[in-house]
N, C-alpha and C. Protein backbone atom coordinates (compact mmCIF):
# COMPACT_ATOMS: atom_id res chain seq x y z
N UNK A 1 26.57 -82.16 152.48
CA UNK A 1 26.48 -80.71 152.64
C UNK A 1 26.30 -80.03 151.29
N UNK A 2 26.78 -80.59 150.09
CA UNK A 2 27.17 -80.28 149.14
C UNK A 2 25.40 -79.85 148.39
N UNK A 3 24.51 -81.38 148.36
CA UNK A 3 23.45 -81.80 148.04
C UNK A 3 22.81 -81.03 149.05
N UNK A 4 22.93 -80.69 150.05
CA UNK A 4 21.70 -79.66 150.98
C UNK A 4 22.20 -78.33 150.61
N UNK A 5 23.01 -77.86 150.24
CA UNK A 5 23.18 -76.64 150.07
C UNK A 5 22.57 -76.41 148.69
N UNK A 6 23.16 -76.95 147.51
CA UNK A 6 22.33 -76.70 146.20
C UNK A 6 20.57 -76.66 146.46
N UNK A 7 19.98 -77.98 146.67
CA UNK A 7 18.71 -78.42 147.48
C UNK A 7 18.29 -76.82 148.29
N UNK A 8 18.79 -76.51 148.53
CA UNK A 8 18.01 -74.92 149.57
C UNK A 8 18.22 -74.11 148.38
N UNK A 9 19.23 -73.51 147.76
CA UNK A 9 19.39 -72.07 147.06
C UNK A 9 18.48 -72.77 145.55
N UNK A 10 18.59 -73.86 145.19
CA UNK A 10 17.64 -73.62 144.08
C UNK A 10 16.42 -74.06 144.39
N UNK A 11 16.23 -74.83 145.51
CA UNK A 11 14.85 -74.99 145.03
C UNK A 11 13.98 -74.07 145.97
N UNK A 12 14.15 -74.47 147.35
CA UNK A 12 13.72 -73.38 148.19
C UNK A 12 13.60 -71.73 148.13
N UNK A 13 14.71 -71.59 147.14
CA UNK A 13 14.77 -70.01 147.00
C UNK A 13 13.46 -69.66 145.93
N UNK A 14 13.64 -71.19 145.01
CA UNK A 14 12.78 -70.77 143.99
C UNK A 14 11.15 -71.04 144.33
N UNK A 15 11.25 -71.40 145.81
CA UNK A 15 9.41 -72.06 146.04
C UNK A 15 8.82 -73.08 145.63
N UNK A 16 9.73 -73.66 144.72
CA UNK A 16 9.49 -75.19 144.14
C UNK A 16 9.35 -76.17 145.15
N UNK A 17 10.13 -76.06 146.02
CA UNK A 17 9.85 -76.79 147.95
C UNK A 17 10.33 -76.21 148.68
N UNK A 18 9.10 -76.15 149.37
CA UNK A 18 9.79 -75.40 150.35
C UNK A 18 10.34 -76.19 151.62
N UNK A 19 9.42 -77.34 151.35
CA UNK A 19 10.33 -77.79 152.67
C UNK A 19 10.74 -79.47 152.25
N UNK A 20 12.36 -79.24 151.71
CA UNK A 20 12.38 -80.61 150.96
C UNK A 20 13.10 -81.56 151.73
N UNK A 21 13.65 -80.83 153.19
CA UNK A 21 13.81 -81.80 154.28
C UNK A 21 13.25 -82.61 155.13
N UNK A 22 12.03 -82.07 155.07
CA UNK A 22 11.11 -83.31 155.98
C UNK A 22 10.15 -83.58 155.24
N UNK A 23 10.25 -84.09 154.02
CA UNK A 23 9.14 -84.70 153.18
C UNK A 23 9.89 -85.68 152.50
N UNK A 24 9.33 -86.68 152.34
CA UNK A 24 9.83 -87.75 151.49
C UNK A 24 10.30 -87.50 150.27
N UNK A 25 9.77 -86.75 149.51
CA UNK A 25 10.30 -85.94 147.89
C UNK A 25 11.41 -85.77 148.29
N UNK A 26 11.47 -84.98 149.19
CA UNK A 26 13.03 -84.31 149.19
C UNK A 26 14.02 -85.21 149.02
N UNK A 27 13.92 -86.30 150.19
CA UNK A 27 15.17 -87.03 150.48
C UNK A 27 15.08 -88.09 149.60
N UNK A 28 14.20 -88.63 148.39
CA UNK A 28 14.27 -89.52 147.82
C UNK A 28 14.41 -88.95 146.32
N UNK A 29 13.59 -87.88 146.06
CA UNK A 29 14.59 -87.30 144.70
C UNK A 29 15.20 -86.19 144.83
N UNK A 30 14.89 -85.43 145.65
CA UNK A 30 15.89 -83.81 145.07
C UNK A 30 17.11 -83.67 145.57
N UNK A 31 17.22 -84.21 146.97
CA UNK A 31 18.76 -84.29 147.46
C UNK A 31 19.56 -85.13 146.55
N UNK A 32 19.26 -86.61 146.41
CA UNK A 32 19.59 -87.48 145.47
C UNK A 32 20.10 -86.35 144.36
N UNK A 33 19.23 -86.28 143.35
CA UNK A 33 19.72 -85.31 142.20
C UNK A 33 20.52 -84.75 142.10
N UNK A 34 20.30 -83.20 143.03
CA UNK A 34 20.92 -82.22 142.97
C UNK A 34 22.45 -82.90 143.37
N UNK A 35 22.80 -83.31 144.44
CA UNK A 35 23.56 -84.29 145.19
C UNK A 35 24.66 -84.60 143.92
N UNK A 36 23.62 -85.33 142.93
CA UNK A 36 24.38 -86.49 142.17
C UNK A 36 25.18 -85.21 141.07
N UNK A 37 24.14 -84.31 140.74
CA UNK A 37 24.77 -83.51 139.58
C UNK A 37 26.02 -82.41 140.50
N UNK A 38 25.66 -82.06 141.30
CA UNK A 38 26.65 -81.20 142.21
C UNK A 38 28.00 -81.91 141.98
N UNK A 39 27.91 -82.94 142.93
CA UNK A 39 29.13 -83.71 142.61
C UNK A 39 30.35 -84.08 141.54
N UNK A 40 29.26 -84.79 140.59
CA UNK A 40 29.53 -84.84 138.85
C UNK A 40 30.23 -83.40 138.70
N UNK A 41 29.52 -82.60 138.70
CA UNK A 41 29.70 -81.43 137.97
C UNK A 41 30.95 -80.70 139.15
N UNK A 42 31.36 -80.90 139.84
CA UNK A 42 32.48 -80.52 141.00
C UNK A 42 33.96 -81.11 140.13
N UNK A 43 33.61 -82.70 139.67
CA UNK A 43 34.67 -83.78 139.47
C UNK A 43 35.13 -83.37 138.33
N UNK A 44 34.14 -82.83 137.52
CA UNK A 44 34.33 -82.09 135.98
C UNK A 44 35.46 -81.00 136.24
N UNK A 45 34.90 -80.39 137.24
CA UNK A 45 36.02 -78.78 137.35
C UNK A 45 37.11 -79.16 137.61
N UNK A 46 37.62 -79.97 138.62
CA UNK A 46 38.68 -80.61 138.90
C UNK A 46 39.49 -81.36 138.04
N UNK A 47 38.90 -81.44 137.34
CA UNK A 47 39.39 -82.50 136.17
C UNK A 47 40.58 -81.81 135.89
N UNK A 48 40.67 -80.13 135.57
CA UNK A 48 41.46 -79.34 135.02
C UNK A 48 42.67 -79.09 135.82
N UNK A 49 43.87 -78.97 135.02
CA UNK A 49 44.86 -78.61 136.07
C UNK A 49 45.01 -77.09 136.50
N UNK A 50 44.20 -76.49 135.80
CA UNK A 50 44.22 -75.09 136.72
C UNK A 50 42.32 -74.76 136.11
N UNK A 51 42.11 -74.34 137.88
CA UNK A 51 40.53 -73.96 137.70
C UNK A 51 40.01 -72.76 136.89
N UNK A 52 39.33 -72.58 136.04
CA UNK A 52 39.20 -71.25 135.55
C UNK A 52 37.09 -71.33 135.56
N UNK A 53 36.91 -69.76 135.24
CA UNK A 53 35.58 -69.36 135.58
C UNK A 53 34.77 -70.60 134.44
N UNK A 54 35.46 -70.70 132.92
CA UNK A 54 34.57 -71.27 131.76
C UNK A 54 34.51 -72.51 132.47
N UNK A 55 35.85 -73.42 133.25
CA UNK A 55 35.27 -74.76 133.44
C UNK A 55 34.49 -74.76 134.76
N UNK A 56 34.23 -74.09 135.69
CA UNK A 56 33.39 -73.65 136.71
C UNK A 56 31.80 -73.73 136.13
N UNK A 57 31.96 -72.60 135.04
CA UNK A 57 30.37 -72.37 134.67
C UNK A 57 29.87 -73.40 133.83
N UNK A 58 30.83 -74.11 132.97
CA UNK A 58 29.94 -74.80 131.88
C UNK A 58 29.07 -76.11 132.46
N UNK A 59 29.85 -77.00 133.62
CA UNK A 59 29.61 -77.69 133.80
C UNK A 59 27.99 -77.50 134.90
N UNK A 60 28.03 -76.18 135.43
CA UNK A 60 26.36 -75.62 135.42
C UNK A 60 25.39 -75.25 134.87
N UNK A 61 25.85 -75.38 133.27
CA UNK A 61 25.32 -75.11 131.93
C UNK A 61 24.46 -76.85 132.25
N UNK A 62 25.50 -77.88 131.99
CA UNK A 62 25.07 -79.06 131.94
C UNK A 62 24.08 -79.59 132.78
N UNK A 63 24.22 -79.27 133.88
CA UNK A 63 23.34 -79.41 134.94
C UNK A 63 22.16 -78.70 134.60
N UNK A 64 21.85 -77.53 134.38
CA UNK A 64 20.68 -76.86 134.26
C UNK A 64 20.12 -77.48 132.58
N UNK A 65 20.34 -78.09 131.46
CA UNK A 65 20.08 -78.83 130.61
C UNK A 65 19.52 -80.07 131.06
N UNK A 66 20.18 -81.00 131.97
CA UNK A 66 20.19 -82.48 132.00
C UNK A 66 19.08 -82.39 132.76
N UNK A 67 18.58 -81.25 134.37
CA UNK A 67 17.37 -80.70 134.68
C UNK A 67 16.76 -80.22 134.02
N UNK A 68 16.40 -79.24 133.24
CA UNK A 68 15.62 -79.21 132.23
C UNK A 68 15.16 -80.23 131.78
N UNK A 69 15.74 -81.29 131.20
CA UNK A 69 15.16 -82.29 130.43
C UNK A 69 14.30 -83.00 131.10
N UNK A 70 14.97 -83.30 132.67
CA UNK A 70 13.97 -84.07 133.15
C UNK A 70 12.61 -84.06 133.66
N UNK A 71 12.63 -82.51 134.15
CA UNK A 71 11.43 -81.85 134.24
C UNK A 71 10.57 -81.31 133.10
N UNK A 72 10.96 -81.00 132.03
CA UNK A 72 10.44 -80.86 130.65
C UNK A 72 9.85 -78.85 130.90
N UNK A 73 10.49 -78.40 132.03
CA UNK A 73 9.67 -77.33 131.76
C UNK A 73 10.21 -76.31 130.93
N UNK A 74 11.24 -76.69 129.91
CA UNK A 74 11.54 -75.60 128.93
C UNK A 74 10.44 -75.50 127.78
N UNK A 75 10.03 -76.81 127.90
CA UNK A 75 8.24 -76.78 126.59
C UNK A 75 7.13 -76.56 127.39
N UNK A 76 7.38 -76.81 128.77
CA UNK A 76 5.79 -76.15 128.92
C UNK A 76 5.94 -75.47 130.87
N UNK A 77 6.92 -74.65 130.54
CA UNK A 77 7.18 -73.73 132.07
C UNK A 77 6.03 -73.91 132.96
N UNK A 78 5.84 -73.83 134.12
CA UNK A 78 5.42 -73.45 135.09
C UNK A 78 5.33 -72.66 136.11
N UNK A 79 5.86 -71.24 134.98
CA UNK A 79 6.00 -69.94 135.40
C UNK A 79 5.81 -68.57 134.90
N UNK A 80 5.75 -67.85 134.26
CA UNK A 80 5.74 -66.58 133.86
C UNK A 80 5.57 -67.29 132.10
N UNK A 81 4.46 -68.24 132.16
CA UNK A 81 4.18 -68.57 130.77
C UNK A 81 3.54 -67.58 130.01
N UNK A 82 2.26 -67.19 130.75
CA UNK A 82 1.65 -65.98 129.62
C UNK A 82 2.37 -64.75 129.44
N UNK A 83 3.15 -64.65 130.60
CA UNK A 83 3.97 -62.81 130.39
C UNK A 83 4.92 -62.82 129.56
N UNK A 84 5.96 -64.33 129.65
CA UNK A 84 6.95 -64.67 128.72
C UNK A 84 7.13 -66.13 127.95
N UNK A 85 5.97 -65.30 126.62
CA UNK A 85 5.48 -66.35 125.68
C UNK A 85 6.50 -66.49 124.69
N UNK A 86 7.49 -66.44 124.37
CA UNK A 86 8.39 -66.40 123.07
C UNK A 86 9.13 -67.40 123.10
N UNK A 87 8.39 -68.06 121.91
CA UNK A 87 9.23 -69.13 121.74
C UNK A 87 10.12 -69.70 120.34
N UNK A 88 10.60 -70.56 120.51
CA UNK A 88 11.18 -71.38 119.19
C UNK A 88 11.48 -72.67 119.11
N UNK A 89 10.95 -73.47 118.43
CA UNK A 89 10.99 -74.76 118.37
C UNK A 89 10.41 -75.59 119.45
N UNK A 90 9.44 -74.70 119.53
CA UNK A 90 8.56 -74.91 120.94
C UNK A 90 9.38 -74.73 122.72
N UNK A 91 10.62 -74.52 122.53
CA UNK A 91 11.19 -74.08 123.56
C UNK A 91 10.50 -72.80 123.95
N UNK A 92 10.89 -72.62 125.08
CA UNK A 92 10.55 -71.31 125.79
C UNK A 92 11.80 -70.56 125.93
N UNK A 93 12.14 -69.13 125.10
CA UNK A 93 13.74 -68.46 125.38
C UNK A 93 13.59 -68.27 126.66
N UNK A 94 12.86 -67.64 127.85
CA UNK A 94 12.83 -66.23 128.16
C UNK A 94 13.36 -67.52 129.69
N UNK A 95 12.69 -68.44 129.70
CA UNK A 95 12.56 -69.41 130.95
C UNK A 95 13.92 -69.92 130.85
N UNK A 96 14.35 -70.43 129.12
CA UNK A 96 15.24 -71.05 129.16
C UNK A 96 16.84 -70.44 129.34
N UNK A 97 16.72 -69.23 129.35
CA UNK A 97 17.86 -68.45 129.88
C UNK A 97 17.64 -68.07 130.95
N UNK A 98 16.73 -67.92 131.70
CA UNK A 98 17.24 -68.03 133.17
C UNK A 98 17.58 -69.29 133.92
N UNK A 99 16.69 -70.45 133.50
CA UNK A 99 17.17 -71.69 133.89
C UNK A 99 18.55 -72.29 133.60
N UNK A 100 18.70 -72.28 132.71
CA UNK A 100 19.80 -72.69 131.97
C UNK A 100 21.31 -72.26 132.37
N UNK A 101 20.88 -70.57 131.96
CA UNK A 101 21.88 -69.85 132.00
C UNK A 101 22.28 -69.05 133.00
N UNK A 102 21.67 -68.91 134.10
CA UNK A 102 21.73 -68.16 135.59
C UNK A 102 21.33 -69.07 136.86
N UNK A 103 20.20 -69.67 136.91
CA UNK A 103 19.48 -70.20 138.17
C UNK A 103 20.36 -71.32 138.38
N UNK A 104 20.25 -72.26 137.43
CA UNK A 104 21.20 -73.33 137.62
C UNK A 104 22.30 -73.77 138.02
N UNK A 105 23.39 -73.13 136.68
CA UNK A 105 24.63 -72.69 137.21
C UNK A 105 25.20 -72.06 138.54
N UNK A 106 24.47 -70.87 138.53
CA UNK A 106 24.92 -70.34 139.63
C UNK A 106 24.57 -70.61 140.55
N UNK A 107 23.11 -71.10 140.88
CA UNK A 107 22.20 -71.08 142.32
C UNK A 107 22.42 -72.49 142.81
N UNK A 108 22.54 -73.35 141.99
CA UNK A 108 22.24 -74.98 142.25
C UNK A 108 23.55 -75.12 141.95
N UNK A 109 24.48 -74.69 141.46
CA UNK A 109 26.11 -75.28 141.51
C UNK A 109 27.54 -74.54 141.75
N UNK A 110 27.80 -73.85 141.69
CA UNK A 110 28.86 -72.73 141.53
C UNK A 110 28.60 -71.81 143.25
N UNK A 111 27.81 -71.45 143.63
CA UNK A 111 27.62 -71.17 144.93
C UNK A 111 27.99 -72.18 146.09
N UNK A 112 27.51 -73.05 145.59
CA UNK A 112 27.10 -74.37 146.41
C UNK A 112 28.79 -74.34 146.60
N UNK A 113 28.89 -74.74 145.65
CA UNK A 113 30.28 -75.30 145.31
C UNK A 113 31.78 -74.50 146.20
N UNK A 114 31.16 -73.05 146.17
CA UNK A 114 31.86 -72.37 146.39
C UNK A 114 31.58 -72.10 148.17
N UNK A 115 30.55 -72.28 148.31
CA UNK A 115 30.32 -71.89 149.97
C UNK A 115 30.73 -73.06 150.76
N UNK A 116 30.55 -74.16 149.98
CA UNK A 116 31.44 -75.30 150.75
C UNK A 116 32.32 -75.75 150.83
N UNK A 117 33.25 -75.20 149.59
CA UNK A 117 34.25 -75.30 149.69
C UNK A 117 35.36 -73.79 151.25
N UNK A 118 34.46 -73.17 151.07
CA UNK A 118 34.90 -72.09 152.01
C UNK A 118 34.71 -72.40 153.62
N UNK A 119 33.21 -73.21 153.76
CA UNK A 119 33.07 -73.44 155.26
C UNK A 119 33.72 -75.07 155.39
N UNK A 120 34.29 -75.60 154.48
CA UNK A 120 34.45 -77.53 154.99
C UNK A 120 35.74 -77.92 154.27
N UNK A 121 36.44 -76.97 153.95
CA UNK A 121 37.87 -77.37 152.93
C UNK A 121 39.03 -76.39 153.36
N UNK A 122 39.96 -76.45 153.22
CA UNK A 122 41.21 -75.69 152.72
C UNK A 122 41.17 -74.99 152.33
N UNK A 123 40.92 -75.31 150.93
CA UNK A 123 41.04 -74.82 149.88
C UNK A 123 40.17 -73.32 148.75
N UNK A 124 40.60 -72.62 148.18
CA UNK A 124 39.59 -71.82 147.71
C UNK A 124 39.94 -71.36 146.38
N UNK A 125 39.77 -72.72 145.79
CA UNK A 125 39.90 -72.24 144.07
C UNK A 125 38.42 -72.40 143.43
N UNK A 126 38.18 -72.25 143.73
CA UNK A 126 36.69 -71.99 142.89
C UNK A 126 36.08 -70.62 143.41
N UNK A 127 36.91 -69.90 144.84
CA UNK A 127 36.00 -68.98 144.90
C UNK A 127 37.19 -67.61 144.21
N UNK A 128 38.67 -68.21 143.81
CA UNK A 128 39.57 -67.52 143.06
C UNK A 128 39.59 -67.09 142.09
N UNK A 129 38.15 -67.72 141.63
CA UNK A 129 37.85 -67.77 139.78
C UNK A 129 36.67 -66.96 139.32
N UNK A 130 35.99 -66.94 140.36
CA UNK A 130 34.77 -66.21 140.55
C UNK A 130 34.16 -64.87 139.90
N UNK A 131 33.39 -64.15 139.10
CA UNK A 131 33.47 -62.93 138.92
C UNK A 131 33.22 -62.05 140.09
N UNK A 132 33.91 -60.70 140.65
CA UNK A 132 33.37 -59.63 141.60
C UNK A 132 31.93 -60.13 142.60
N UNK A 133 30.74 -59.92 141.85
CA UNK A 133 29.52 -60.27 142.60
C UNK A 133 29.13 -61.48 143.43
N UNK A 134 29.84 -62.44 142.94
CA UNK A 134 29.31 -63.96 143.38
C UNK A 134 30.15 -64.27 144.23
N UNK A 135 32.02 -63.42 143.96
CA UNK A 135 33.12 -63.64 144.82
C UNK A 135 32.53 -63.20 146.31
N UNK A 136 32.05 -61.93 146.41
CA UNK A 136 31.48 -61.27 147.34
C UNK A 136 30.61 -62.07 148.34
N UNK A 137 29.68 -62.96 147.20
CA UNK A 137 28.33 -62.94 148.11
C UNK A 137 28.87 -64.49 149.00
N UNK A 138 29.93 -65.37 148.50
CA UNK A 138 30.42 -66.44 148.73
C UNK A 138 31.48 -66.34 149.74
N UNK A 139 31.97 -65.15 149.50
CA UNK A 139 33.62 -64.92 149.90
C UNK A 139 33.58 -64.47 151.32
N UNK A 140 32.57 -63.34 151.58
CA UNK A 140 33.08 -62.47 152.64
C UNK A 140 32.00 -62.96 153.99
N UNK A 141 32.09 -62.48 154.95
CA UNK A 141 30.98 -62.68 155.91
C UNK A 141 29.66 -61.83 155.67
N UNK A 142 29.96 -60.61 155.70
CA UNK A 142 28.71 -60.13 154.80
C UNK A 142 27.85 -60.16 153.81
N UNK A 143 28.99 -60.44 152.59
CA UNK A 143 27.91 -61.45 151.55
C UNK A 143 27.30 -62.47 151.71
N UNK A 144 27.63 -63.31 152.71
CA UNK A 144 26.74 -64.45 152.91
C UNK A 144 25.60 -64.06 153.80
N UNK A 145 25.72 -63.08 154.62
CA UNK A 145 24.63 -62.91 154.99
C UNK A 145 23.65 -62.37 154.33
N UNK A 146 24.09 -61.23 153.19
CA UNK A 146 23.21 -60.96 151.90
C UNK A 146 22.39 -61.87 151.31
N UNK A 147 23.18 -62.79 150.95
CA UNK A 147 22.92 -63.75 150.17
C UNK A 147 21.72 -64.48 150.94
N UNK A 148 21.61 -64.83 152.33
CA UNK A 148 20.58 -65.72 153.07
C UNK A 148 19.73 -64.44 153.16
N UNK A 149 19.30 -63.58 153.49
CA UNK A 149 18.25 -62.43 153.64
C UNK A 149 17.80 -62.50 151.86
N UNK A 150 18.49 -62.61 150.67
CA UNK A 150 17.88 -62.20 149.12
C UNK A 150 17.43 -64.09 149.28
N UNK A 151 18.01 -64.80 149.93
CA UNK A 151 16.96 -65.94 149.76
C UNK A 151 15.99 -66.41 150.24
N UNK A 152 16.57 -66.23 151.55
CA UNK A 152 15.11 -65.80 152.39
C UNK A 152 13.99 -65.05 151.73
N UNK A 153 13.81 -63.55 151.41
CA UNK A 153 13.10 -62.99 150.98
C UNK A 153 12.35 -63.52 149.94
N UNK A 154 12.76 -63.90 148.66
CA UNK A 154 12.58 -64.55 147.96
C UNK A 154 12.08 -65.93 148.07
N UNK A 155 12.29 -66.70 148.38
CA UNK A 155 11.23 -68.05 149.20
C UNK A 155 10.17 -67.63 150.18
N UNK A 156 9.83 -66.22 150.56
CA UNK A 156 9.11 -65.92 151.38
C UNK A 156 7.55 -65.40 150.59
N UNK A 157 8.02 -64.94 149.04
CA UNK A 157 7.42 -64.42 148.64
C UNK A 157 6.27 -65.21 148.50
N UNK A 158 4.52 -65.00 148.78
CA UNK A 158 3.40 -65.58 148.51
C UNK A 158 2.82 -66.80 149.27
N UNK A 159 4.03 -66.75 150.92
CA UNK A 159 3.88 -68.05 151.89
C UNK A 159 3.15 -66.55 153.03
N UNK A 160 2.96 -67.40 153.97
CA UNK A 160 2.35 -67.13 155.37
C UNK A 160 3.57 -66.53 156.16
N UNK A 161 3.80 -66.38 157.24
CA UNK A 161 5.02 -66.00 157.81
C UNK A 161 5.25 -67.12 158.52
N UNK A 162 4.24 -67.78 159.00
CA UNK A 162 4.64 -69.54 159.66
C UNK A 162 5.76 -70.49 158.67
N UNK A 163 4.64 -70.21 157.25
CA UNK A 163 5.50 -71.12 156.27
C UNK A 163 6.94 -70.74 156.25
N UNK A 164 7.23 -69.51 155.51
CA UNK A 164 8.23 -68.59 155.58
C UNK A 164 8.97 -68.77 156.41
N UNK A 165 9.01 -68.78 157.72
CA UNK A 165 10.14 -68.81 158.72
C UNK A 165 10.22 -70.40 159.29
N UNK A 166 9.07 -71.06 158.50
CA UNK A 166 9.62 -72.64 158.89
C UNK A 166 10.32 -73.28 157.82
N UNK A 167 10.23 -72.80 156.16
CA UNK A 167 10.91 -73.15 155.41
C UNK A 167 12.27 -72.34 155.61
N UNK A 168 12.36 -71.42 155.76
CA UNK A 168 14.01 -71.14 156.14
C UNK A 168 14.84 -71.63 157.30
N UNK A 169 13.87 -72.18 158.32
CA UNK A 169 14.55 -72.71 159.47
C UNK A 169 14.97 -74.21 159.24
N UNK A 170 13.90 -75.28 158.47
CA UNK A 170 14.70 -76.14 158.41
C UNK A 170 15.27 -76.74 156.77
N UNK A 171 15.42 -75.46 156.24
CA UNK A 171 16.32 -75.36 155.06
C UNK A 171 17.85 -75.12 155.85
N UNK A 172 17.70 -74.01 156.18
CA UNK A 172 19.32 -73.35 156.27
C UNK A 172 19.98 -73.67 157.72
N UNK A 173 18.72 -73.95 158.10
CA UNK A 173 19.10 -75.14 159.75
C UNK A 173 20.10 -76.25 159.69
N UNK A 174 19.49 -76.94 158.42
CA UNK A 174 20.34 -78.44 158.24
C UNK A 174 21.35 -78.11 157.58
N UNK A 175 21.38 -77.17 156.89
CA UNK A 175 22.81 -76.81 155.91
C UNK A 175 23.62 -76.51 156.90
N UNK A 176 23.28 -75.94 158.13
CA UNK A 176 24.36 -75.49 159.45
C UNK A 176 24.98 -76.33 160.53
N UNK A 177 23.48 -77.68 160.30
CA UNK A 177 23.68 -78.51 161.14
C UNK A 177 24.67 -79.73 161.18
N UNK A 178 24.48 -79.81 159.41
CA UNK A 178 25.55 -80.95 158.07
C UNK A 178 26.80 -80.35 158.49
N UNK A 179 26.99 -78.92 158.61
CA UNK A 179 28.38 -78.00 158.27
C UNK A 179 29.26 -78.65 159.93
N UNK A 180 28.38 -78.22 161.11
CA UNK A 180 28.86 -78.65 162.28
C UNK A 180 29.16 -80.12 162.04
N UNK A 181 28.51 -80.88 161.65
CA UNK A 181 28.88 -82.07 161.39
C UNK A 181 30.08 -82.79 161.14
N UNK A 182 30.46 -82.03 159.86
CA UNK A 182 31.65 -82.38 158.54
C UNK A 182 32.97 -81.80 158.88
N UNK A 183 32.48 -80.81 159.69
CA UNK A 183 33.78 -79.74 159.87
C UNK A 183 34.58 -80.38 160.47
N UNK A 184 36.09 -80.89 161.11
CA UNK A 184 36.92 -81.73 161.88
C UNK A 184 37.97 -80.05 162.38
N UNK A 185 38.56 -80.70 163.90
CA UNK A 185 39.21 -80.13 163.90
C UNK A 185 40.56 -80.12 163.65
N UNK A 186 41.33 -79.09 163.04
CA UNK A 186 42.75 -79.39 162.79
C UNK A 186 42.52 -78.92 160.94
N UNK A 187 43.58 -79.40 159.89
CA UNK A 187 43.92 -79.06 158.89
C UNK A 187 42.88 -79.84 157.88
N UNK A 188 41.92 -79.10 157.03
CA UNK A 188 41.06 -79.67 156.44
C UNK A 188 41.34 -79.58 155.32
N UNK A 189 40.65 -80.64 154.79
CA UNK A 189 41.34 -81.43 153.08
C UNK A 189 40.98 -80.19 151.98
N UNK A 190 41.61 -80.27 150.81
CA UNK A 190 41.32 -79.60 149.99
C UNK A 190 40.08 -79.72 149.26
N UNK A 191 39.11 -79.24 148.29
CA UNK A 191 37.94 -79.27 147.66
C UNK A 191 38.49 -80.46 146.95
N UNK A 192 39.55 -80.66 146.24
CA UNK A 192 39.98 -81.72 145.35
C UNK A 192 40.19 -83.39 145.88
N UNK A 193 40.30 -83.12 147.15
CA UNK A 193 40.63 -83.95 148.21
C UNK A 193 39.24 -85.06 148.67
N UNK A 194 38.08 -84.31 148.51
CA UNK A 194 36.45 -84.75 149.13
C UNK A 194 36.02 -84.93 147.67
N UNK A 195 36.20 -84.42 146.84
CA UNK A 195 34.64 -84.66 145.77
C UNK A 195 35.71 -86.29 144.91
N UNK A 196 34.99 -86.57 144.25
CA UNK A 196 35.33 -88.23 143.84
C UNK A 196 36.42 -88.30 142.18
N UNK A 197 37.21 -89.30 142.82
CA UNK A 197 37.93 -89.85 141.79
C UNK A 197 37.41 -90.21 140.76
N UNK A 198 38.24 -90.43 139.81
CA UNK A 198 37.34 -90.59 138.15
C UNK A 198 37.11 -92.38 138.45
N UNK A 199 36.89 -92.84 139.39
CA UNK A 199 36.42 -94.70 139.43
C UNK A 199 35.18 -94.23 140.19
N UNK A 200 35.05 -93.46 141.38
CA UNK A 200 34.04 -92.43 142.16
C UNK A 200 32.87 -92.19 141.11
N UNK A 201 33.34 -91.20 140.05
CA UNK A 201 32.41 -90.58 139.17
C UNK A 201 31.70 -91.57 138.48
N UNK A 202 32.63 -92.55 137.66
CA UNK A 202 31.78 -93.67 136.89
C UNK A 202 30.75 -94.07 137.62
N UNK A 203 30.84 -94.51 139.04
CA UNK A 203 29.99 -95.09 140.02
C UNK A 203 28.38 -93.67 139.73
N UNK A 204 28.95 -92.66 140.29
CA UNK A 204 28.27 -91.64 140.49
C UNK A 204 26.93 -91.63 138.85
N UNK A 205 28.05 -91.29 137.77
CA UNK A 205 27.33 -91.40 136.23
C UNK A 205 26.07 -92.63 136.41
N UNK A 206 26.73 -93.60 136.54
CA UNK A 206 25.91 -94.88 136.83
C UNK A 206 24.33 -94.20 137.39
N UNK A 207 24.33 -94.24 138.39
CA UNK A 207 23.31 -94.04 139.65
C UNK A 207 22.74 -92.90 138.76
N UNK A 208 23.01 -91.77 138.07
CA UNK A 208 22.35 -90.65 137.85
C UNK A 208 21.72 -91.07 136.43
N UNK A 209 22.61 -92.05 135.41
CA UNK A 209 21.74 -92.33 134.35
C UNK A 209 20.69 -93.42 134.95
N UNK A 210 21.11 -94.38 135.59
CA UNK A 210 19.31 -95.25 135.74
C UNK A 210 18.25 -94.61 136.62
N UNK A 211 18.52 -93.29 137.46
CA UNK A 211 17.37 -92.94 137.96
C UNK A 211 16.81 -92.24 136.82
């Protein structure tokens, strides 16, 4: 759930795939990935004996770096290259602070993190730590519905309305369908409880450095 939820808000939102559930890409690298760093980067926060926003965000810092690297598009974007040309050291600033420093973190980990921990856990320390805006869009019933209409919209932008309403259907379809899945009835484990022990993680590190 963890890996389909990141998998929709960053990449789908961003049009990078739109449809990364029924294509082989999807399920052989981006779920994988996102999946592997979600996780990692979950086990990191936990690590701490009390959750706070810096160990929440940094470890989406890392994630949006270790992506970066692998895709290489902080040297040569595949986006708003000619409008936002400024660079240094052949980096790109303008890409590399939104990637880095917003899309990543927040869209591909810290949401994720936080909406599943709200619909499949106990527990709600990550959404305790939260600033105002993100608490909102994670927290309440209305913000989440915000939140799926600004992603929706946004993955809609420059598709067909076929595409458009078939990439949101079996994006946010399977994220609903995983959720029915996972959910049990009766008293559900804490966020600390599901994501992996530090013998878990080594395993996890493993698998993410040889791919």
């Amino acid at each position: 759930m963890l890996a389909c939820t990141s998998v929709w808000l960053a990449e789908v939102t961003a049009t990078s795939s739109r449809f990364p559930f029924v294509t082989p890409q999807g399920w052989v690298l981006l779920v994988p990935l996102y999946g592997l760093h979600a996780l990692l980067g979950g086990w990191l926060v936990m690590r701490a004996n009390r959750v706070t926003w810096a160990a929440v965000y940094l470890p989406g810092v890392l994630f949006g770096l270790y992506e970066a690297y692998i895709t290489k598009v902080l040297w040569d974007p595949t986006w708003s290259k000619a409008e936002w040309h400024w660079q240094a050291g052949g980096v790109y600033l303008a890409q590399t602070a939104i990637l880095v420093l917003f899309w990543h973190p927040v869209l591909a980990f810290i949401l994720p993190l936080t909406l599943v921990e709200r619909a499949a856990t106990g527990s709600a320390e990550i959404l305790a730590v939260l600033p105002r805006p993100p608490r909102w869009l994670a927290g309440n019933r209305w913000g989440i519905v915000v939140l799926g209409v600004l992603a929706g919209t946004y993955s809609a932008i420059g598709a067909s309305w076929p595409v458009a309403l078939g990439s949101a259907a079996t994006s946010a379809g399977l994220v609903l369908l995983v959720r029915e899945l996972v959910v049990r009835v009766g008293p559900a484990p804490s966020l600390r409880a599901v994501l992996p022990s530090n013998r878990q993680a080594a395993w996890l590190t493993g698998l993410l450095a040889s791919g």
